[in-house]
C-alpha atoms as a PDB file:
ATOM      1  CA  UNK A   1     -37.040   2.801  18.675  1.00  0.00           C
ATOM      2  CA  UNK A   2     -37.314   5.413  15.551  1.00  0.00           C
ATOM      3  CA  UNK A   3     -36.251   8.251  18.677  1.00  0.00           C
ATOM      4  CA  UNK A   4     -33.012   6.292  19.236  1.00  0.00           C
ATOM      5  CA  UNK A   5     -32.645   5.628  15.537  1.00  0.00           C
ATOM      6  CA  UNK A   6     -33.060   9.427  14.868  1.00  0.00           C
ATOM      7  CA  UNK A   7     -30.495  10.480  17.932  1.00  0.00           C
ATOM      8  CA  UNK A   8     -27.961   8.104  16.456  1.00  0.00           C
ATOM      9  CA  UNK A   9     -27.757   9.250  12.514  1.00  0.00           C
ATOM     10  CA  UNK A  10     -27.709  13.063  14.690  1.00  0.00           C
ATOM     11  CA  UNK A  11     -24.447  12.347  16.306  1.00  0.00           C
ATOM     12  CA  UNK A  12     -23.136  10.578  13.182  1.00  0.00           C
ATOM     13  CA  UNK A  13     -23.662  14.044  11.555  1.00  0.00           C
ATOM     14  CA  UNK A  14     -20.483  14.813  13.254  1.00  0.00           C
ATOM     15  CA  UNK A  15     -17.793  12.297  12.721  1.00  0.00           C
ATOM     16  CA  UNK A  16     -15.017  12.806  10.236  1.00  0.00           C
ATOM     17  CA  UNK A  17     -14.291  10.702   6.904  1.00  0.00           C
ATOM     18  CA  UNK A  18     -11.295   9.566   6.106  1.00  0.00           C
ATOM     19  CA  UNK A  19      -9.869   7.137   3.090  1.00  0.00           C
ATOM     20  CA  UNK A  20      -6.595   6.228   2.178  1.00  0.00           C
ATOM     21  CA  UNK A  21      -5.626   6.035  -1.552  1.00  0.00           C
ATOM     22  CA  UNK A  22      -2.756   3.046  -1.264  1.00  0.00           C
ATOM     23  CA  UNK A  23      -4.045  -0.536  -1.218  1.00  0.00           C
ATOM     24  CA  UNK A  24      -4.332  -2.248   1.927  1.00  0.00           C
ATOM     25  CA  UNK A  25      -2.273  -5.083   2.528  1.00  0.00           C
ATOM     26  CA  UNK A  26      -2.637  -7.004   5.796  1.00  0.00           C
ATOM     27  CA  UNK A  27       0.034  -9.872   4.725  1.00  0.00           C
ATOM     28  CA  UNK A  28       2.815  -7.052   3.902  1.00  0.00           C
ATOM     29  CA  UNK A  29       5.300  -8.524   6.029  1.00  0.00           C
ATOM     30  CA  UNK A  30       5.381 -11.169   3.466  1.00  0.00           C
ATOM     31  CA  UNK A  31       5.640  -8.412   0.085  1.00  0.00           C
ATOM     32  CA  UNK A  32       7.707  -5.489   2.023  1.00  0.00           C
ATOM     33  CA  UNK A  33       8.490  -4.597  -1.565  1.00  0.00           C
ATOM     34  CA  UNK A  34       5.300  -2.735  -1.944  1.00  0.00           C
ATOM     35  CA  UNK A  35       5.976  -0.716   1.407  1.00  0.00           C
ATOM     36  CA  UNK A  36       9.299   0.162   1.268  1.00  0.00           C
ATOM     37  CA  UNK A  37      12.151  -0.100  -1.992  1.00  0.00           C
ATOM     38  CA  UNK A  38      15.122  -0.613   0.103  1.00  0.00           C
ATOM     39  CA  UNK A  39      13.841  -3.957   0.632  1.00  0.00           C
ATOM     40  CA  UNK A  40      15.114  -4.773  -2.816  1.00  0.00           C
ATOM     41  CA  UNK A  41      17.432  -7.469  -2.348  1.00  0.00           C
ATOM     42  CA  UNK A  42      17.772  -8.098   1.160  1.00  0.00           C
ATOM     43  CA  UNK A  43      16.465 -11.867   0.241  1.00  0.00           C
ATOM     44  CA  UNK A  44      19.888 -14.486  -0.351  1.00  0.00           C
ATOM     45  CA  UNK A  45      17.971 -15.124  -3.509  1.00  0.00           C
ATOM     46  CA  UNK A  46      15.467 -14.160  -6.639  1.00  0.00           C
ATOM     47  CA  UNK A  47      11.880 -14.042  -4.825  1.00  0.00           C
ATOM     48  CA  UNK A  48       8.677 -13.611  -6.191  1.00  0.00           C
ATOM     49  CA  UNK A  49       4.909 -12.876  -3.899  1.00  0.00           C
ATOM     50  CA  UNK A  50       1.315 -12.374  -5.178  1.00  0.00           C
ATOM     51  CA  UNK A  51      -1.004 -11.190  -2.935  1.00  0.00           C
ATOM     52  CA  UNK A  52      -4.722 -11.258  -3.673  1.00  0.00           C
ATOM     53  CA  UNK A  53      -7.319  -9.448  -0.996  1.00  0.00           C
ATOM     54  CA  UNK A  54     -10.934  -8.669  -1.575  1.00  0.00           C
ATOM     55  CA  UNK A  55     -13.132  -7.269   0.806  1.00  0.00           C
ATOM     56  CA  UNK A  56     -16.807  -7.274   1.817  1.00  0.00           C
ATOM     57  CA  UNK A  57     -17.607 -10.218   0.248  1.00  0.00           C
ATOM     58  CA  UNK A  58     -21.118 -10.929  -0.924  1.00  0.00           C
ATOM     59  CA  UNK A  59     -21.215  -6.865  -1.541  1.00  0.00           C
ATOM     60  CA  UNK A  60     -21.474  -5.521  -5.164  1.00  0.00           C
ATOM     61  CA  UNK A  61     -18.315  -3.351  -6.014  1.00  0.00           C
ATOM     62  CA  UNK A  62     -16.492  -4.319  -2.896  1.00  0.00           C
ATOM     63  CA  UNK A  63     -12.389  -3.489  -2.836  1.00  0.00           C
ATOM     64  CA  UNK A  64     -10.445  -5.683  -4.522  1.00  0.00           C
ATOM     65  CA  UNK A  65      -6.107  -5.409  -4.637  1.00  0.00           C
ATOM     66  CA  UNK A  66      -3.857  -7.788  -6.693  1.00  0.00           C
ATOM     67  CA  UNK A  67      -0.052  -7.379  -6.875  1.00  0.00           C
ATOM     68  CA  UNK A  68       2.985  -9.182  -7.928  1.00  0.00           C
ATOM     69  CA  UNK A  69       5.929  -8.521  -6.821  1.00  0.00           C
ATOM     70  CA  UNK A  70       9.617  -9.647  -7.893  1.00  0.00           C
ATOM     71  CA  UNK A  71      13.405  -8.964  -6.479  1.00  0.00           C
ATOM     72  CA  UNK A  72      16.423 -10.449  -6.132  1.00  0.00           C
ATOM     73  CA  UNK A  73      20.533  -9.239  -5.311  1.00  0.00           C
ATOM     74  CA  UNK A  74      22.556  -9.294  -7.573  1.00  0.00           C
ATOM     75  CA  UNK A  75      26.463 -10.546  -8.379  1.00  0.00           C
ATOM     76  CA  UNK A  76      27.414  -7.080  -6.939  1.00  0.00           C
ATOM     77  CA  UNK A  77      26.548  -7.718  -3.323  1.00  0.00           C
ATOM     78  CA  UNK A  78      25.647  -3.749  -2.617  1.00  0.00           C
ATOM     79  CA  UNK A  79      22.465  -3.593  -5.875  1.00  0.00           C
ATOM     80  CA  UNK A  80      19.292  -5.026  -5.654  1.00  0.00           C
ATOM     81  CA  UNK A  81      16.596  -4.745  -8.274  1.00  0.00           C
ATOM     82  CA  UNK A  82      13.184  -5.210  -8.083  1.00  0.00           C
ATOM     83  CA  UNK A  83       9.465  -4.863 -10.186  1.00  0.00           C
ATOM     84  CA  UNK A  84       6.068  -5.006  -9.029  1.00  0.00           C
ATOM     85  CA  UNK A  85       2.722  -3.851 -10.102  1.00  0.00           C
ATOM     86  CA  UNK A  86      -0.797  -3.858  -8.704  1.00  0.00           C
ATOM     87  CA  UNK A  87      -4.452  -2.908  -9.395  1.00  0.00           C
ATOM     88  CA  UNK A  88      -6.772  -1.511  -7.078  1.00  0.00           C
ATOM     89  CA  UNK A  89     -10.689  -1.662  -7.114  1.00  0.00           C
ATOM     90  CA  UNK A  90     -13.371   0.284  -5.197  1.00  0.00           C
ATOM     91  CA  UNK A  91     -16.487   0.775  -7.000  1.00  0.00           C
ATOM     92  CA  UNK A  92     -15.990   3.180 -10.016  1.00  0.00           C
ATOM     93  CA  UNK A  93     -12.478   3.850  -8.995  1.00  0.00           C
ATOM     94  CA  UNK A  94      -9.294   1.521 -10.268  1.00  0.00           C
ATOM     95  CA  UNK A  95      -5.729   2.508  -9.703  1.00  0.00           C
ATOM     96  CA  UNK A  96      -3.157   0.165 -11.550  1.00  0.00           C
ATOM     97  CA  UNK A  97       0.187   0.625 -11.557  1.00  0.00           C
ATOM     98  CA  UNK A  98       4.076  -0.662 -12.109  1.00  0.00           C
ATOM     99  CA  UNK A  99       7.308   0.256 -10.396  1.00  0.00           C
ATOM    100  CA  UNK A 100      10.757  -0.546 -10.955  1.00  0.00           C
ATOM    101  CA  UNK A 101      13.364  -0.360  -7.917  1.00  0.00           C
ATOM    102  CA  UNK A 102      16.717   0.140  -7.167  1.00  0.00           C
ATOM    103  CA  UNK A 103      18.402  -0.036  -3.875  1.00  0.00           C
ATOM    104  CA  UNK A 104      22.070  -0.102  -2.798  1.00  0.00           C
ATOM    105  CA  UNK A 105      23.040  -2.007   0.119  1.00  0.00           C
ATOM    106  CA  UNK A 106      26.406  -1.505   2.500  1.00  0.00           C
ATOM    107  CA  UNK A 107      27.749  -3.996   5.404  1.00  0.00           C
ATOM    108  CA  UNK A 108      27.208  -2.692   8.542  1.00  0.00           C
ATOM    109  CA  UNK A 109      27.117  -4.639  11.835  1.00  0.00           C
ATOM    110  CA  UNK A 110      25.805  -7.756  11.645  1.00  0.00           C
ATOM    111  CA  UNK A 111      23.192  -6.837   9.040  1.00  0.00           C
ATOM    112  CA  UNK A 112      22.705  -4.454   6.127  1.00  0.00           C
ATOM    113  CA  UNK A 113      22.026  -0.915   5.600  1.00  0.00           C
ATOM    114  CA  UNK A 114      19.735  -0.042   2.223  1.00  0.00           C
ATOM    115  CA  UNK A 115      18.750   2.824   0.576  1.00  0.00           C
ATOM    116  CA  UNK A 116      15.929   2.604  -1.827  1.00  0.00           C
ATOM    117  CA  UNK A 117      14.274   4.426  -4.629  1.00  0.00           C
ATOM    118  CA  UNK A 118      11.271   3.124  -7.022  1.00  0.00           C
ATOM    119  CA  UNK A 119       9.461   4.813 -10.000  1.00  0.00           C
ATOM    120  CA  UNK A 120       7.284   4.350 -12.328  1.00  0.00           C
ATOM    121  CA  UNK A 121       3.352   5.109 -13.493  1.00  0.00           C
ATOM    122  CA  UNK A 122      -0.066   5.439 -11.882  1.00  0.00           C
ATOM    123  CA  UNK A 123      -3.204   4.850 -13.947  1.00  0.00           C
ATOM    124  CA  UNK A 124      -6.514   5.594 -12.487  1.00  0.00           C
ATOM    125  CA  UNK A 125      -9.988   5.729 -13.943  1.00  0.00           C
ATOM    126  CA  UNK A 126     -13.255   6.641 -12.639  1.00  0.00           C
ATOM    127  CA  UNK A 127     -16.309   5.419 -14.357  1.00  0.00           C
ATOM    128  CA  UNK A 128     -19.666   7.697 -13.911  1.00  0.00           C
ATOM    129  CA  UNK A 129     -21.557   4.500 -15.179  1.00  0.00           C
ATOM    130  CA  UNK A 130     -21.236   2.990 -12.221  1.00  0.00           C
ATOM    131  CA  UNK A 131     -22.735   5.320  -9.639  1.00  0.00           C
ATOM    132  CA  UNK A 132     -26.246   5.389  -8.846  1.00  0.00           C
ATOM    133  CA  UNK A 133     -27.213   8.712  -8.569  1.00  0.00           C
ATOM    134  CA  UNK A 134     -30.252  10.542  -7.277  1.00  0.00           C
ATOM    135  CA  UNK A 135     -30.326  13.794  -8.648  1.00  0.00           C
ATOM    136  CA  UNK A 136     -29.926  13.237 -12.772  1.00  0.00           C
ATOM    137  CA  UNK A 137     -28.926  17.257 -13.213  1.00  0.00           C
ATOM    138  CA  UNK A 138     -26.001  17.203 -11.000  1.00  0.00           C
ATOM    139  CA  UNK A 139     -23.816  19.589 -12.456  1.00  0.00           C
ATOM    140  CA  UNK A 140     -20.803  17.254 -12.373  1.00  0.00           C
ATOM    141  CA  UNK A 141     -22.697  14.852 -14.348  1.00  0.00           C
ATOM    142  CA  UNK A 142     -22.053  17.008 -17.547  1.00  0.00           C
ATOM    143  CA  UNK A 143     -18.788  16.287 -17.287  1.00  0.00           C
ATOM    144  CA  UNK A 144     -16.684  13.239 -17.450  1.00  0.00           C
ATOM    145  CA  UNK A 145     -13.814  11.810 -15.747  1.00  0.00           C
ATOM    146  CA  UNK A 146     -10.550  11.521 -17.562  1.00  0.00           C
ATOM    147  CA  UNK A 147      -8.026   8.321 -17.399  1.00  0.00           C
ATOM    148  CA  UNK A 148      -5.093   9.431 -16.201  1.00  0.00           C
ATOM    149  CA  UNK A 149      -1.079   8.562 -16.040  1.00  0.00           C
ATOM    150  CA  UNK A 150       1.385  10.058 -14.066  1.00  0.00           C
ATOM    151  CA  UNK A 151       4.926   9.706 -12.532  1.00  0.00           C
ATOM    152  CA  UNK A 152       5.002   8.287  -9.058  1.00  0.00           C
ATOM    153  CA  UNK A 153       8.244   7.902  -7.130  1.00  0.00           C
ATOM    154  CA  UNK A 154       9.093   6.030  -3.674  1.00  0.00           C
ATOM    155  CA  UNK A 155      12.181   6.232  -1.190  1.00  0.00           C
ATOM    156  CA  UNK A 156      13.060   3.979   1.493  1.00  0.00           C
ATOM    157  CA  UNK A 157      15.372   3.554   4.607  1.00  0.00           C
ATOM    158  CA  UNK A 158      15.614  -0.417   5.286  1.00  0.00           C
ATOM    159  CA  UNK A 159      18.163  -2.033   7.977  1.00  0.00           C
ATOM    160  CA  UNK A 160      17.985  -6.030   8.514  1.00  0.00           C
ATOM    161  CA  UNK A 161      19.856  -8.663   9.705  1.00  0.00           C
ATOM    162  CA  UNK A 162      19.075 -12.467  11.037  1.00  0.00           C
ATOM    163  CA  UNK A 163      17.329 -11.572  13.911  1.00  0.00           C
ATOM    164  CA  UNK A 164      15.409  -7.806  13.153  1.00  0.00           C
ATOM    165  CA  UNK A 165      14.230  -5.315  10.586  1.00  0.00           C
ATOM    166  CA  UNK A 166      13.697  -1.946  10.734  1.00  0.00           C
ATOM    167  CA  UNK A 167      12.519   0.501   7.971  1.00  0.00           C
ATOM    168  CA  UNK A 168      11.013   3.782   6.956  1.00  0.00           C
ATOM    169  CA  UNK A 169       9.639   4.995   3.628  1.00  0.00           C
ATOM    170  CA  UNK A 170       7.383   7.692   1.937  1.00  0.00           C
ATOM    171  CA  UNK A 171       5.453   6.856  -0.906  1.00  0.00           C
ATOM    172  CA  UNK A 172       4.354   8.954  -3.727  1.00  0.00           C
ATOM    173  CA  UNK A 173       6.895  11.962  -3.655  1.00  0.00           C
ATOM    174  CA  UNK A 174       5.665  14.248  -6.552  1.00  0.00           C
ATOM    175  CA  UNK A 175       2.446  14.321  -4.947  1.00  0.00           C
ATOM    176  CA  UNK A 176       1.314  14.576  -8.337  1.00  0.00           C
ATOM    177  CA  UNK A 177      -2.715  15.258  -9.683  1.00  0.00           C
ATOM    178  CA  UNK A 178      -4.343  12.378 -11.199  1.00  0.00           C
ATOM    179  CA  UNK A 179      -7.526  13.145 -12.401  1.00  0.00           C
ATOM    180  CA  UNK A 180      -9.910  16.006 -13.542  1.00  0.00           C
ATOM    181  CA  UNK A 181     -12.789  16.579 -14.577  1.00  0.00           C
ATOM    182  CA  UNK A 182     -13.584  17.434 -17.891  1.00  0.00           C
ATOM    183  CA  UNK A 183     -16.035  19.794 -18.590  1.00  0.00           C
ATOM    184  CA  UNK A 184     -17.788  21.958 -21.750  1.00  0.00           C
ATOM    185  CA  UNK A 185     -15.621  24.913 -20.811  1.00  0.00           C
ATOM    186  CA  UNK A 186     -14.074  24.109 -18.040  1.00  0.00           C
ATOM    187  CA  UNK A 187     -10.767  21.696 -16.587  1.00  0.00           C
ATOM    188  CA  UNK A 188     -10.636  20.525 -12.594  1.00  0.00           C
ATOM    189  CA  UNK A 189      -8.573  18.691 -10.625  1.00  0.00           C
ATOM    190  CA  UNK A 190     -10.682  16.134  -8.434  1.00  0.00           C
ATOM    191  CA  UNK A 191      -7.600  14.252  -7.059  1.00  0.00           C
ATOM    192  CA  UNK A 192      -3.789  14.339  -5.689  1.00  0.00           C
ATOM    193  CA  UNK A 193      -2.061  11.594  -4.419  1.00  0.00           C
ATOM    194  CA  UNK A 194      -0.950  12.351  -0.925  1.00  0.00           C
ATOM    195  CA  UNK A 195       2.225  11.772   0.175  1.00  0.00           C
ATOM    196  CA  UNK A 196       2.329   8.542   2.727  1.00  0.00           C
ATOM    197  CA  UNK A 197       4.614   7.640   5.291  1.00  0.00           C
ATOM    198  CA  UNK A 198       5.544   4.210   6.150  1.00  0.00           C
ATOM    199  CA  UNK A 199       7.906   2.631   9.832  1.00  0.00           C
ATOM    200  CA  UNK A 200       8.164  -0.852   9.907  1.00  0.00           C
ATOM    201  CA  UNK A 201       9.962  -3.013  12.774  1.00  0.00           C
ATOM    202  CA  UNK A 202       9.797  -6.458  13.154  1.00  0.00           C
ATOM    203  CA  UNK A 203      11.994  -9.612  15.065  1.00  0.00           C
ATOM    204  CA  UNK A 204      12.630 -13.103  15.259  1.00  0.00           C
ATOM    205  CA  UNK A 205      12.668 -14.803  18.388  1.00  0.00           C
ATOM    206  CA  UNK A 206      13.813 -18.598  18.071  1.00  0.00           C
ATOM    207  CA  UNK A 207      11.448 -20.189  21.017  1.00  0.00           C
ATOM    208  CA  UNK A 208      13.076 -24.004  20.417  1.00  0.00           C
ATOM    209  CA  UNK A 209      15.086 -25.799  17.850  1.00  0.00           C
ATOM    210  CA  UNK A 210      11.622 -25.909  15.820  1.00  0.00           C
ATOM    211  CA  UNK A 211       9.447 -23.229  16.954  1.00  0.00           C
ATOM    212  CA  UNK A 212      10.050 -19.168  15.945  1.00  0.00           C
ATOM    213  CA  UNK A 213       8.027 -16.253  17.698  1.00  0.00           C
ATOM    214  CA  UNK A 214       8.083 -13.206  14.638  1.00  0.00           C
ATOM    215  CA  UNK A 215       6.261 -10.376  15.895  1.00  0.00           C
ATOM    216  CA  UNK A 216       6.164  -7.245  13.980  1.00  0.00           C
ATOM    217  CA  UNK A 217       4.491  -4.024  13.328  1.00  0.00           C
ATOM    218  CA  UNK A 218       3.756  -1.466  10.574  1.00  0.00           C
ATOM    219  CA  UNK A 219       2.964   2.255  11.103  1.00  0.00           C
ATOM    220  CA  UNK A 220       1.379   4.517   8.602  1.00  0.00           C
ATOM    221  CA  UNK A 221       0.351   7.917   8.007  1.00  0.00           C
ATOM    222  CA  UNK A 222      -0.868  10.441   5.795  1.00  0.00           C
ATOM    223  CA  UNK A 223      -2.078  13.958   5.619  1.00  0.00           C
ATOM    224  CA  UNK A 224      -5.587  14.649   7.053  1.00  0.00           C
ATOM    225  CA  UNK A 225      -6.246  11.107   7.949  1.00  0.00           C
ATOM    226  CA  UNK A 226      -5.639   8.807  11.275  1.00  0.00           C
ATOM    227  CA  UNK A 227      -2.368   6.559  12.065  1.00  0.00           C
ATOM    228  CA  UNK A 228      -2.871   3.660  11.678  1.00  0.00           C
ATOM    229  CA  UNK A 229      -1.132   1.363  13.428  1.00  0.00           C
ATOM    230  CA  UNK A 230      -0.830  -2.837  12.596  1.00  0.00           C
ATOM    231  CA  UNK A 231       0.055  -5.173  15.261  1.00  0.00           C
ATOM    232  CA  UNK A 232       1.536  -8.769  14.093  1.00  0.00           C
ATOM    233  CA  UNK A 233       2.680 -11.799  15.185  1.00  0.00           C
ATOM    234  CA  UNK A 234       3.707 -14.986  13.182  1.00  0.00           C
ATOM    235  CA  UNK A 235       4.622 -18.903  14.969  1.00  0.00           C
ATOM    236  CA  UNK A 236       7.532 -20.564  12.177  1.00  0.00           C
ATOM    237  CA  UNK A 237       6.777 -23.965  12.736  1.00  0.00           C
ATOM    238  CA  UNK A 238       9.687 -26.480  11.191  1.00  0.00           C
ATOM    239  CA  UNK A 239      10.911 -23.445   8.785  1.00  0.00           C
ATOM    240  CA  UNK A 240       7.551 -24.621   7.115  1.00  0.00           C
ATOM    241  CA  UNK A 241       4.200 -23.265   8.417  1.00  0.00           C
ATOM    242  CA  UNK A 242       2.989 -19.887   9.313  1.00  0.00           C
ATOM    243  CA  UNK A 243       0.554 -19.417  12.026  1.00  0.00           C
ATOM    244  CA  UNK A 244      -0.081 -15.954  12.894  1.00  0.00           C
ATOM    245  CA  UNK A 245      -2.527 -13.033  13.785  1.00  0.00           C
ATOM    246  CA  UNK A 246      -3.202  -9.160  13.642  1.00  0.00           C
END
């Protein structure tokens, strides 16, 4: 047993890492706002979402993501405005932020065409008091992690009509540094956010006067980590209840 044990952590010794610094959402098909801002007004009418997700319950410090999101046309068929905001928890790290958006919207087939852009701020803290640390005279222990607020800016591509959606997006465009490290005598940069890269695609497919097949997908990507790739699929039951999985 403690010779497979030992052969096991061995060949973990060479797997890559990888994290992603934008929340995870697995009900985004519900709050595209927050994926792409061309979605901005594609709704007939004012909508509001919050989604809530935590993750490893029972676990101290687990990931936690709330966001609200609002939009809505307006009397000018070809605007749509939109807000949301969100906070982000992972241990000693929180992100929390707020976006406005603004996307215009032409005619074009049976659907509509929308081009989308969103800015706003980024806060993120890290808080040394919550990591557990072995070795007291770590050098970056003398130091101490700055709050920090930048600039963040989003553009998106979204096409929809009755039946489909399509869209693309990138997220985080200035790619901007959003923390450092303060020390005695010394300044360093201990994040970036990367630029990320969003395709979504979904359809409706009306299966009987009562019954609505909605499959969809999302695709995502970002330097120096995986794609990652969800696979939906939704049952519209009397224009009432969801039943779905991914």
């Amino acid at each position: 047993m403690k010779r497979t044990v030992f052969t096991l952590l061995i060949a973990m010794l060479g797997l890559g890492a990888f994290a992603q610094q934008d929340a995870l959402f697995s009900q985004y098909m519900f709050n595209k706002l927050i994926i792409n801002p061309a979605y901005a007004g594609s709704r007939d009418g004012l909508s509001m979402t919050m989604v809530g997700r935590r993750q490893w319950v029972g676990i101290d410090d687990g990931p936690q993501t709330l966001s609200f999101s609002i939009q809505s046309p307006l009397r000018n068929e070809h605007i749509g405005l939109g807000f949301y905001c969100y906070t982000d928890v992972l241990g000693p790290f929180q992100a929390t932020g707020a976006i406005g958006t603004f996307a215009y919207r032409i005619k074009l087939g049976r659907g509509h065409l929308s081009f989308g852009i969103q800015a706003g701020i980024k806060h993120t803290y890290f808080d040394l008091n919550k990591l557990h640390v072995q070795d007291e005279t770590d050098v970056v222990l003398d130091g101490s992690f700055s709050k920090q607020i930048v600039p963040d800016a989003n553009f998106g591509i979204y096409y929809n009509s009755e039946r489909f959606y399509v869209g693309i997006s990138s997220k985080h465009l200035f790619e901007q540094e959003y923390g450092y490290l303060q020390k005695p005598n010394s300044q360093s940069v201990y994040g970036t956010l990367a630029r990320h890269f969003y395709a979504m695609a979904g359809v409706a497919i009306p299966l009987s006067d009562n019954l609505v097949l909605r499959p969809s997908t999302l695709v995502k990507y970002s330097q120096n980590a995986p794609v990652q790739v969800d696979i939906n699929a939704s049952l519209l039951i009397r224009e009432v209840l969801w039943l779905g999985a991914s």
